[in-house]
Protein backbone atom coordinates (compact mmCIF):
# COMPACT_ATOMS: atom_id res chain seq x y z
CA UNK A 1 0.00 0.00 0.00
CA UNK A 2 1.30 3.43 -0.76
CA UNK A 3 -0.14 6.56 0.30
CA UNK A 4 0.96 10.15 -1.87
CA UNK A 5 -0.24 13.26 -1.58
CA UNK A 6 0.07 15.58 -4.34
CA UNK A 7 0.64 19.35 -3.89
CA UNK A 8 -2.13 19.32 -0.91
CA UNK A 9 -2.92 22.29 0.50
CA UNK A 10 -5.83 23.72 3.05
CA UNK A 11 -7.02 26.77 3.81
CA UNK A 12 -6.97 30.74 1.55
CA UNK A 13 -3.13 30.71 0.31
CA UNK A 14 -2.61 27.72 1.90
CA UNK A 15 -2.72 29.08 5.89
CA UNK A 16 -4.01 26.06 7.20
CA UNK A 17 -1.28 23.94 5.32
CA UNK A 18 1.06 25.11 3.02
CA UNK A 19 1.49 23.49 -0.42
CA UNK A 20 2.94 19.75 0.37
CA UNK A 21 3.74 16.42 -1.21
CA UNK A 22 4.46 13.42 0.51
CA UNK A 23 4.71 9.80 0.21
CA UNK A 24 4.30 6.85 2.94
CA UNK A 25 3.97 3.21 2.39
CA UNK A 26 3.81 -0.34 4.14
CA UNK A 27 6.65 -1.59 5.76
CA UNK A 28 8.22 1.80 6.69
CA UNK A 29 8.20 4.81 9.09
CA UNK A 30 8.71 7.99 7.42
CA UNK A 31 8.22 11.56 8.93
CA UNK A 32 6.51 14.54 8.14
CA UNK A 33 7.49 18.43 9.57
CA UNK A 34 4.50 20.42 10.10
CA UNK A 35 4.33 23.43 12.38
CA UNK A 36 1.86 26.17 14.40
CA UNK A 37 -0.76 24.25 16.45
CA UNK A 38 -3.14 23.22 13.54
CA UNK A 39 -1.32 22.34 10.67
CA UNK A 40 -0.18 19.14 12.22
CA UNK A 41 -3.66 18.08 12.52
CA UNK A 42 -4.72 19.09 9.35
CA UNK A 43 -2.09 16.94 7.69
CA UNK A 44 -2.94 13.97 9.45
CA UNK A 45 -6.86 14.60 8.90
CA UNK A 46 -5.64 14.64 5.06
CA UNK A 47 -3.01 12.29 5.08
CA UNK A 48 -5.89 9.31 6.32
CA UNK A 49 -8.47 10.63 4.43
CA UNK A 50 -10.81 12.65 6.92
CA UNK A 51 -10.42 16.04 5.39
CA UNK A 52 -10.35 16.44 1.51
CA UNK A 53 -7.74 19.33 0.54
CA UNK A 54 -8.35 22.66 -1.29
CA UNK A 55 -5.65 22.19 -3.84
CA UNK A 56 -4.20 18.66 -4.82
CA UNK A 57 -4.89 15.25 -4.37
CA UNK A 58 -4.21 12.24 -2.19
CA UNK A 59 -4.29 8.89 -3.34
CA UNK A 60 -4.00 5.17 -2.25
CA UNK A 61 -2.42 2.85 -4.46
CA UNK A 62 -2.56 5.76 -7.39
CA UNK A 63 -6.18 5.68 -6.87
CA UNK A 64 -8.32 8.79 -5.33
CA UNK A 65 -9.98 7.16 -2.94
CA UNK A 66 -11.09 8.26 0.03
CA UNK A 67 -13.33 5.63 1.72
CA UNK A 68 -10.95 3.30 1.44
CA UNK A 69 -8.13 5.46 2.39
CA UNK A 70 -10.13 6.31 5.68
CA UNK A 71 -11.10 2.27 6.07
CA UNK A 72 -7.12 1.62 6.00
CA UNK A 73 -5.56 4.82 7.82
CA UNK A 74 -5.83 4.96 11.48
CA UNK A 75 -5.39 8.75 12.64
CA UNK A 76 -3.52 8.44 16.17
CA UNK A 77 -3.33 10.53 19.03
CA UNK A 78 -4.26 13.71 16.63
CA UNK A 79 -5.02 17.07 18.98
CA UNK A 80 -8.41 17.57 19.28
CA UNK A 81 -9.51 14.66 17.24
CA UNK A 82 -8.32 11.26 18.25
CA UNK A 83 -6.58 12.22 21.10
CA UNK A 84 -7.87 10.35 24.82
CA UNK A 85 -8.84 13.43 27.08
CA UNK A 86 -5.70 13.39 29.47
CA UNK A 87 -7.49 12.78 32.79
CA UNK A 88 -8.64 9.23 31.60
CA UNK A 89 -7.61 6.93 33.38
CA UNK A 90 -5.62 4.14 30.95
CA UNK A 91 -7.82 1.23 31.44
CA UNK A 92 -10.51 3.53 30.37
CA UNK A 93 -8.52 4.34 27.28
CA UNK A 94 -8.23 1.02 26.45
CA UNK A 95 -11.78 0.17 27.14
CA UNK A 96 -13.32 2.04 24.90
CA UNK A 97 -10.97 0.82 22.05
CA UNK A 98 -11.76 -2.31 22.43
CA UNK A 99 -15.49 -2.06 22.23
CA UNK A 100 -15.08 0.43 18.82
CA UNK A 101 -12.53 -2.98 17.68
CA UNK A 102 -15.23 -5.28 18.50
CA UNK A 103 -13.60 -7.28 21.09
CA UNK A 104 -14.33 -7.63 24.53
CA UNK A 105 -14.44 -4.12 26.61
CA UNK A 106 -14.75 -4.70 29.96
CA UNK A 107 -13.17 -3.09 32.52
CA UNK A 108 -11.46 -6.96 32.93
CA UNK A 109 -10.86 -6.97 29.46
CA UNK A 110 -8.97 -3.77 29.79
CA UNK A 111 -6.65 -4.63 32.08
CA UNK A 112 -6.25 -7.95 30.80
CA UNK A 113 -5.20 -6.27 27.40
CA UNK A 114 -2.58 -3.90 29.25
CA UNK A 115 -0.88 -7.15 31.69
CA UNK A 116 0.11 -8.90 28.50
CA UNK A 117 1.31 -5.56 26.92
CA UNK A 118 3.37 -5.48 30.14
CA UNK A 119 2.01 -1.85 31.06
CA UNK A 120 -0.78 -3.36 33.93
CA UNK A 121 0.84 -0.98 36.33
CA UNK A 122 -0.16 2.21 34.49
CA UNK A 123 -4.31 0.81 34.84
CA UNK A 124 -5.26 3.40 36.50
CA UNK A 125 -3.03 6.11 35.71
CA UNK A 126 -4.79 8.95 33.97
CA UNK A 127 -2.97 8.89 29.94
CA UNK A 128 -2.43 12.47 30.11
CA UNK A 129 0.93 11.27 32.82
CA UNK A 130 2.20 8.17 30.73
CA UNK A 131 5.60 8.27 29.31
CA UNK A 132 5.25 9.35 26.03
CA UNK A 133 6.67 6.07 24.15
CA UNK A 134 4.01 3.74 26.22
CA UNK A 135 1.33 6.19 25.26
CA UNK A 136 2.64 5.77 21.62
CA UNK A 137 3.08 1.76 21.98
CA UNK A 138 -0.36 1.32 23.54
CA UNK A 139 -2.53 3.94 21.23
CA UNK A 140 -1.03 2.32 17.95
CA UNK A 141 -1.59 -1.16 19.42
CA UNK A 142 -5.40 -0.44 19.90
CA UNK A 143 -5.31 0.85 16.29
CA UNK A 144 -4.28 -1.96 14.48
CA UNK A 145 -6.69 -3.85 16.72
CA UNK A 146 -9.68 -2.42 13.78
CA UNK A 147 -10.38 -4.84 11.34
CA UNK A 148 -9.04 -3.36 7.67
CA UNK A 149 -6.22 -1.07 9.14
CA UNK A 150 -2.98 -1.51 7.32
CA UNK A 151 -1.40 1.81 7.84
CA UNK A 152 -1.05 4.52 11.14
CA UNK A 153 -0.58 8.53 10.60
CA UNK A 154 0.63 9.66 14.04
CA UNK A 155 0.32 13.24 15.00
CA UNK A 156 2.68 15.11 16.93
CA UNK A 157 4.03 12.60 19.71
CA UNK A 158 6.73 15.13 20.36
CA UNK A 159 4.30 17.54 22.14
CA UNK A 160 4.17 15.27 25.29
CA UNK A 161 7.83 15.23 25.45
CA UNK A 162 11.07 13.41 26.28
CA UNK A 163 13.38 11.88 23.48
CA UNK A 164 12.07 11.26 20.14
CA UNK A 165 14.16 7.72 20.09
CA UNK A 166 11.50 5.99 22.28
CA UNK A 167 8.28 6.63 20.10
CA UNK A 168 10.49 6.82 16.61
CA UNK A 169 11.80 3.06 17.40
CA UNK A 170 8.16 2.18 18.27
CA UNK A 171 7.02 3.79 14.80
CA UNK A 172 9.61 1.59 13.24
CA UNK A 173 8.97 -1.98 14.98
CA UNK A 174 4.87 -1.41 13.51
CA UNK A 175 7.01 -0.60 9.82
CA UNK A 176 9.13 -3.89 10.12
CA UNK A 177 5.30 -5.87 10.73
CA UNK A 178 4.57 -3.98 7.64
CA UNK A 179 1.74 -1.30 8.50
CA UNK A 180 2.77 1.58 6.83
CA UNK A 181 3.56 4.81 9.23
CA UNK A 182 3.39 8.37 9.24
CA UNK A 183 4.81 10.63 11.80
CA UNK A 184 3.84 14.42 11.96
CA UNK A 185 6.76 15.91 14.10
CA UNK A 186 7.43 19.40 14.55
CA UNK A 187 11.33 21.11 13.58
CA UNK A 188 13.20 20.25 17.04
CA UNK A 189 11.93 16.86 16.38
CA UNK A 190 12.70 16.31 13.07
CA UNK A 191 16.39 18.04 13.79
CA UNK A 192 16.65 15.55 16.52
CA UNK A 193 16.05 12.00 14.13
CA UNK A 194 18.26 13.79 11.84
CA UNK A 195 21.04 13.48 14.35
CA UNK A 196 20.04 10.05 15.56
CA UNK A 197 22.47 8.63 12.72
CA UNK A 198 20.88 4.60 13.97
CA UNK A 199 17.20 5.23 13.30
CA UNK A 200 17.92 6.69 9.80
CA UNK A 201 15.08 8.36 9.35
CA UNK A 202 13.65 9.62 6.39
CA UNK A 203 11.76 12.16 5.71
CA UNK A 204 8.12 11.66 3.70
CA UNK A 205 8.28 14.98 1.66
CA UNK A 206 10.35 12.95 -1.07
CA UNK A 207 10.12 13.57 -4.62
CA UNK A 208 6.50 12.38 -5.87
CA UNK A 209 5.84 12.22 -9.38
CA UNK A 210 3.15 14.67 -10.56
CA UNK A 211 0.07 13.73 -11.62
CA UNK A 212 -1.12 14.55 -15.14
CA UNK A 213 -3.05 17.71 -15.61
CA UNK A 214 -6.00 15.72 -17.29
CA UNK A 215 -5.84 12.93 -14.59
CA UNK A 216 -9.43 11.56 -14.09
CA UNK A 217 -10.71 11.49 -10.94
CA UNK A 218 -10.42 7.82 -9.88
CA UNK A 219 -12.95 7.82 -7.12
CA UNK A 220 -15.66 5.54 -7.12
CA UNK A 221 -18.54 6.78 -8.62
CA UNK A 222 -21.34 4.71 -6.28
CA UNK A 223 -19.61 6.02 -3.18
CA UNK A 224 -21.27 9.09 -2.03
CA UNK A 225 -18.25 9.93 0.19
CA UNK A 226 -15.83 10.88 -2.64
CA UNK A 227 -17.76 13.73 -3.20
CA UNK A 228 -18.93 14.89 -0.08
CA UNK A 229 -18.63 18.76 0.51
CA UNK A 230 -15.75 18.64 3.35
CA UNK A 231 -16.68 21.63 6.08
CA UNK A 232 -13.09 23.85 5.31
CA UNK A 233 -11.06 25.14 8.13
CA UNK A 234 -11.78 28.47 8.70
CA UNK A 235 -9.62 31.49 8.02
CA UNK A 236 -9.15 35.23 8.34
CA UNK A 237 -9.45 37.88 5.58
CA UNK A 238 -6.58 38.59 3.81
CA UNK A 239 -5.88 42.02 6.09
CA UNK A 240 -5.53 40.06 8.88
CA UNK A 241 -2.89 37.61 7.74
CA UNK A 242 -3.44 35.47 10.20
CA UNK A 243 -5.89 31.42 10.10
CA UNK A 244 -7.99 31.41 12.66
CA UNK A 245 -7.65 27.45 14.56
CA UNK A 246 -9.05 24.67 12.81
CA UNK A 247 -12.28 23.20 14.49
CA UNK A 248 -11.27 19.44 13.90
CA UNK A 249 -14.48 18.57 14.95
CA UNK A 250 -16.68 20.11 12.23
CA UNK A 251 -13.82 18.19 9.26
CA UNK A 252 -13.86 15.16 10.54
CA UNK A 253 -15.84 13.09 7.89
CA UNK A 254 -19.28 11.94 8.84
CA UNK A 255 -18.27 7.79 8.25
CA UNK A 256 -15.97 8.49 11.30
CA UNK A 257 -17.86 7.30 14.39
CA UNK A 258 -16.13 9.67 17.43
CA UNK A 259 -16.49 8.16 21.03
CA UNK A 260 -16.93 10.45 24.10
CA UNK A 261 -13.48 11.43 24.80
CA UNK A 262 -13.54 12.72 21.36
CA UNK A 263 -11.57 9.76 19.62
CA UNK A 264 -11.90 9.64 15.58
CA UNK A 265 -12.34 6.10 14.12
């Protein structure tokens, strides 16, 4: 599976997200620099699908698809969107994404789930205070719990912290059981990897080929979703030169069920 997204772009002169091509696909971890507090949500809400961009295209497989890019893409730990409200307590976490996985969701179940992780300690410890690679190892482990998921885009793990080698080797060991990963990090971040000579990271914004001008759209036609009006971030007049925040909520596409700590599925 391989995920590209050509020349995408959000917002009025691209505010919300620049102008940006990337590529991702299974069985590696590549990483993506987006900075200011929205854009690295609005990347990931494009990158898996859930927002359709202004300019550009993404496709799956060289196929504009975004049902089944949205079926395959798990959005993780993305501010405002998929992201557990911090004074959860972990086993509540993990509850919940069970029962949206289909398996069993009991508070038993929960805890269960965590002991063989090895992180039954941490139960009851709201996830706003777990070390940022746990949080990382356990939210991408309930991802790839969803029947159809073949590929993570992670959003911003650097904002809770500590050393980027901890979640970055984590990002890797999902690549090497083939999902295909992308990490939206912010400069320090990105800087950091750089330096980290072992992990070799790479960075997703690549060469991509272009698409031709008079490329059809590939979408397909019977699925009403392709075509869906997609609510747009909003932004401020020209004078003001500034985007106002991105209400994630309103974007999110309706197929996404959302739980009550305001997780995207």
């Amino acid at each position: 599976m391989r995920i590209t997204l050509h020349e995408v772009s959000k917002g009025r002169a691209g505010q919300a997200l620049p102008p940006m091509s990337l590529e991702f696909h299974s069985g590696a971890v590549r990483f993506a620099l987006a900075e200011t507090e929205q854009r690295p949500t609005v990347l990931g809400l494009i990158a898996s699908g859930r927002m359709k961009p202004d300019t550009g295209r993404v496709t799956i497989d060289d196929t504009a698809n975004p049902k089944e890019l949205r079926r395959r893409i798990a959005l993780v730990d993305s501010p405002d969107v998929s992201d557990p409200h911090p004074d959860i307590t972990l086993a509540g976490v993990v509850g919940e994404e069970l029962m949206f996985a289909g398996v069993g969701a009991t508070p038993l179940h929960a805890r269960r789930w965590l002991t063989q992780l090895g992180y039954d300690e941490l139960a009851s410890t709201p996830i706003g205070n777990v070390d940022p690679a746990a949080r990382v190892r356990i939210l991408c482990e309930l991802a790839v719990l969803r029947e159809g998921v073949d590929g993570v885009v992670l959003v911003a793990p650097d904002r809770h912290g500590g050393s980027p080698d901890g979640w970055w080797r984590i990002a890797g060991e999902f690549a090497d059981r083939g999902y295909a990963m992308l990490v939206i990090i912010g400069g320090s971040a990105a800087v950091a990897l750089e330096r980290m000579q072992e992990f070799e990271a790479i960075n997703a914004s690549g060469p991509v080929q272009p698409l031709a001008l008079d490329a059809p759209e590939d979408a397909d036609p019977a699925d009403p979703s392709a075509d869906e009006p997609v609510e747009e971030p909003r932004v401020a007049e020209p004078d003001d030169g500034v985007a106002e925040p991105v209400d994630a909520a309103e974007v999110v596409d309706t197929d996404t069920d959302t739980t009550e700590n305001g997780a995207a599925r």
